[in-house]
Protein backbone atom coordinates (compact mmCIF):
# COMPACT_ATOMS: atom_id res chain seq x y z
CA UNK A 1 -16.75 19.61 20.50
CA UNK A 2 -15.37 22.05 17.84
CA UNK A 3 -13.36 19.77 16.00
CA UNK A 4 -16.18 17.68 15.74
CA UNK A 5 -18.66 20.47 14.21
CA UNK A 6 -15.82 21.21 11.93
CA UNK A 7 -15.58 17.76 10.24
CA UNK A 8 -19.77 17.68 10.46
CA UNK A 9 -19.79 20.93 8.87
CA UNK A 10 -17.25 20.09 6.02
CA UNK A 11 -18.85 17.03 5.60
CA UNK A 12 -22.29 18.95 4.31
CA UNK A 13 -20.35 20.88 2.43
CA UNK A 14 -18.29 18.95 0.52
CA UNK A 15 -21.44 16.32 -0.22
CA UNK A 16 -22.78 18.27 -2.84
CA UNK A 17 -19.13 17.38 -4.71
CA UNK A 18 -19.57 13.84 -4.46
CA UNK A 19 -21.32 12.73 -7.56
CA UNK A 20 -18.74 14.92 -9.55
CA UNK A 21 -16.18 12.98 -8.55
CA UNK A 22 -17.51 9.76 -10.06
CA UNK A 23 -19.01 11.52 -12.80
CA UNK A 24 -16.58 10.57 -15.61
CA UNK A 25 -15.24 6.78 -15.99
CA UNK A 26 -11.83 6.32 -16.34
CA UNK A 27 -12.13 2.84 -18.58
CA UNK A 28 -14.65 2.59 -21.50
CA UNK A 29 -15.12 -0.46 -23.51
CA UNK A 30 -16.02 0.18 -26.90
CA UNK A 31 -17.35 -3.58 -28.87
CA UNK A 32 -15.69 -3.67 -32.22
CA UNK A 33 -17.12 -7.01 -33.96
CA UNK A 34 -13.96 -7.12 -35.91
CA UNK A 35 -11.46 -7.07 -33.50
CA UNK A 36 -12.44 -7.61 -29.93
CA UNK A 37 -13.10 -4.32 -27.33
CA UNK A 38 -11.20 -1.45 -27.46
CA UNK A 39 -10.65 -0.11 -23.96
CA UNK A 40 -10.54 3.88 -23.79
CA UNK A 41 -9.04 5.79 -21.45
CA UNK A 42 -10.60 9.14 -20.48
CA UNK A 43 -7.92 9.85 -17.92
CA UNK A 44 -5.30 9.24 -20.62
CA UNK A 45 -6.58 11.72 -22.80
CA UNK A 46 -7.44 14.22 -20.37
CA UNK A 47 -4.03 14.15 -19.28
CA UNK A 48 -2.68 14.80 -22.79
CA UNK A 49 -5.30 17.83 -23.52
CA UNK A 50 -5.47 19.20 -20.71
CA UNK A 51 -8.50 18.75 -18.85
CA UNK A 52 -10.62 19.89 -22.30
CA UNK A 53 -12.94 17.70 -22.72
CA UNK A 54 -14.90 19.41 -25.48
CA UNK A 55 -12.06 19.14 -27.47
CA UNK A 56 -13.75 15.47 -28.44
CA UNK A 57 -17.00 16.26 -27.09
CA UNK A 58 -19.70 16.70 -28.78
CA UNK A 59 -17.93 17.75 -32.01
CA UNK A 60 -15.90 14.19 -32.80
CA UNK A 61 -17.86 12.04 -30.27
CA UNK A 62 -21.60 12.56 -29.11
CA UNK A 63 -21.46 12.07 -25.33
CA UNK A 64 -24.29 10.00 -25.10
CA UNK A 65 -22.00 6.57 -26.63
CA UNK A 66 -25.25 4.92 -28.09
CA UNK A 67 -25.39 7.89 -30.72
CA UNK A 68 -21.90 7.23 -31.98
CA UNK A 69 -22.13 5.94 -35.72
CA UNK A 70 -20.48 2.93 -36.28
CA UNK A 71 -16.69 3.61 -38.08
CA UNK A 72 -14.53 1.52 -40.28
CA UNK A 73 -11.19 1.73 -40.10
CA UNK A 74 -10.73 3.10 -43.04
CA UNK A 75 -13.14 5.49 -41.88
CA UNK A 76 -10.72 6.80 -39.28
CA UNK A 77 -8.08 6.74 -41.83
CA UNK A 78 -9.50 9.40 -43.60
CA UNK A 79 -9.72 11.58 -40.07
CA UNK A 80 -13.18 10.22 -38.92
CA UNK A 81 -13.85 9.32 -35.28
CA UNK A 82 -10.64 8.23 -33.29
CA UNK A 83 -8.72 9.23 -36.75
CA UNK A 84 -8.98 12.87 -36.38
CA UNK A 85 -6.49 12.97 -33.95
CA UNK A 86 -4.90 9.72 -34.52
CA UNK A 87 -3.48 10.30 -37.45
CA UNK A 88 0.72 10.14 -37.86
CA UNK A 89 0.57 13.97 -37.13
CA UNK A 90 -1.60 14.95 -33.74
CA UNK A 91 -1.11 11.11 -32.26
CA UNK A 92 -0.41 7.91 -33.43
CA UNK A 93 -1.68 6.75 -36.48
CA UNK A 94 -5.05 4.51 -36.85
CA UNK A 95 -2.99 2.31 -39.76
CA UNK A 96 -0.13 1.21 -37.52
CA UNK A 97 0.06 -0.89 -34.34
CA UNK A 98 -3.38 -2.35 -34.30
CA UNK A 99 -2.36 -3.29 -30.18
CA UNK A 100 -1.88 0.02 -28.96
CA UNK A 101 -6.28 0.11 -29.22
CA UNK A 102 -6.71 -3.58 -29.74
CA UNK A 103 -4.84 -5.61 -26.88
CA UNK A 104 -3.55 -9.33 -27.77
CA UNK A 105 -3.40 -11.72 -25.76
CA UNK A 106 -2.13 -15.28 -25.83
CA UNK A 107 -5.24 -17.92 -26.90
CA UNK A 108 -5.83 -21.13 -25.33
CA UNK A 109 -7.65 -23.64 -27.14
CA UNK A 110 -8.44 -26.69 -24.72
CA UNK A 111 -7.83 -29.71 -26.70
CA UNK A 112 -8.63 -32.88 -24.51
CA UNK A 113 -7.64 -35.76 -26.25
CA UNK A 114 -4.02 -34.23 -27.67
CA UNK A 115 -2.99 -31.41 -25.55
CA UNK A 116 -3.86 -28.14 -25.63
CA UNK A 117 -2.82 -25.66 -27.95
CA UNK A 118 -1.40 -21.95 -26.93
CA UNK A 119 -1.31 -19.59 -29.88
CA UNK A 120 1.04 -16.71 -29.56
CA UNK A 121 -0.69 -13.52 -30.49
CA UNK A 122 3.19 -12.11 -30.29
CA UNK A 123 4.47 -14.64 -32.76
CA UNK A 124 2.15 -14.16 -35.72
CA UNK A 125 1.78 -10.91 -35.87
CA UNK A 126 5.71 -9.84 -35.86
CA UNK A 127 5.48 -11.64 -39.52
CA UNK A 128 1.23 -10.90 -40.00
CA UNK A 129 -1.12 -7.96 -39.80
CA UNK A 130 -4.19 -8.69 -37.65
CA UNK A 131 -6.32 -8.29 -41.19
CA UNK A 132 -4.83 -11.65 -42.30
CA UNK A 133 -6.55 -13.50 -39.70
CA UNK A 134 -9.55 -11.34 -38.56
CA UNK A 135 -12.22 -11.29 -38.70
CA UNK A 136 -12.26 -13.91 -41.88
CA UNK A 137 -10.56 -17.09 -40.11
CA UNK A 138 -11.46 -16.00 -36.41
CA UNK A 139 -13.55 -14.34 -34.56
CA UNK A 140 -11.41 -11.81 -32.03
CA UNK A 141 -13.14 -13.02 -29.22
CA UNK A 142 -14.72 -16.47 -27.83
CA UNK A 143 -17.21 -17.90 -29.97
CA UNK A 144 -15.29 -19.73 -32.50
CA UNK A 145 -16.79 -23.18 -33.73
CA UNK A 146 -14.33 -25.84 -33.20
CA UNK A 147 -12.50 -27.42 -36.43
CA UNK A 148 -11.35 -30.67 -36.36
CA UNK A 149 -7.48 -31.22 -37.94
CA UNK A 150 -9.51 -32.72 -40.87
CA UNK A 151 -10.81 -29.29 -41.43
CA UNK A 152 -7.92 -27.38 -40.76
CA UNK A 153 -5.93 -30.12 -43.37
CA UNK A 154 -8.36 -28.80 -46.03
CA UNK A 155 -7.26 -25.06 -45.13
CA UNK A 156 -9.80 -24.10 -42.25
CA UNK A 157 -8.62 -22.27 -39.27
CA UNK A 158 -4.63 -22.52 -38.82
CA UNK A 159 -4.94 -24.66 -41.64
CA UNK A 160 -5.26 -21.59 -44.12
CA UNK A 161 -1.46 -21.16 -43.22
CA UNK A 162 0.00 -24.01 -41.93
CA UNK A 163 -0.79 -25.90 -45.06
CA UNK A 164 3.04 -27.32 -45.16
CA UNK A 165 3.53 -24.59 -47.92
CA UNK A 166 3.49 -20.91 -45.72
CA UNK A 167 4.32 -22.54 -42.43
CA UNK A 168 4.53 -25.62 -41.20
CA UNK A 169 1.59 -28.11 -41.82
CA UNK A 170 -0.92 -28.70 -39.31
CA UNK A 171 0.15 -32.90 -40.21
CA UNK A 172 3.98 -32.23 -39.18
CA UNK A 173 5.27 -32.45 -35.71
CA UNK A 174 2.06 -32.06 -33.42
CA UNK A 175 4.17 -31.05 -30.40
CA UNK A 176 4.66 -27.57 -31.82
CA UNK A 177 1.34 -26.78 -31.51
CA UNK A 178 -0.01 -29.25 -29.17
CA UNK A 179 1.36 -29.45 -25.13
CA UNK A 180 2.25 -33.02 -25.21
């Protein structure tokens, strides 16, 4: 009978501690139109400065998300937002390695009638920056209108590239795009 008023005990008293616990997400998804989400990590960061969280909070970033501004890029560059720790110096820097924030991912693009087509994220950008494609030619999400190889033969889509000139044209050898 003791053991159980023990656990019934230290079960009211460790209730209040409950919502706490949850209190902070680990995972935030911030919507960038330009790129795709960014995912966040509040553990992540915790970890690396030690438990503080007003070191970001309220000074850098307003705890309440929907009063964040809106920042460019080039915006962090100059130490705004994300930038004023990620910055070559504190962290990593905002102008390098746009997948550390920005994951890639290998695209499918069902194409019934001549095989679909797998675009390696991995491939173009060892040789591109992300700005050469996005957001002018694509979208970084789902949501891109479909172009026809008429399109992309005027220099839409991969066309803008693979015009036979910068890579490959989208005319030439159809299995290297297209699972045959």
């Amino acid at each position: 009978m003791t053991t159980r008023r023990l656990l019934f005990l230290a079960f009211f008293l460790l209730l209040p501690l409950a919502p706490q616990a949850g209190r902070i997400s680990d995972q935030v998804s911030m919507d960038v139109e330009a790129t795709g989400p960014v995912l966040f990590s509040h553990y992540r960061h915790l970890e690396k400065l030690g438990n503080n969280c007003v070191h970001c909070h309220n000074g850098i970033f307003h705890i309440l998300r929907a009063q964040n501004p809106r920042v460019s890029m080039k915006e962090m560059a100059e130490g705004k937002s994300c930038g004023a720790c990620h910055n070559g110096r504190k962290a990593f820097s905002v102008e390098s390695n746009c997948s550390r924030c920005h994951p890639t991912r290998e695209v499918k693009f069902p194409v019934p009638d001549a095989g679909d087509v797998l675009f390696s994220h991995e491939f173009h950008t060892a040789a591109f920056g992300c700005g050469d494609c996005h957001p002018d030619l694509f979208r970084p999400a789902s949501g891109n209108p479909p172009v026809t190889m008429s399109q992309m033969e005027e220099g839409r889509s991969c066309g803008a590239c693979h015009d036979g000139g910068g890579a490959f044209g989208v005319t030439e050898n159809c299995e290297r795009c297209h699972a045959m």
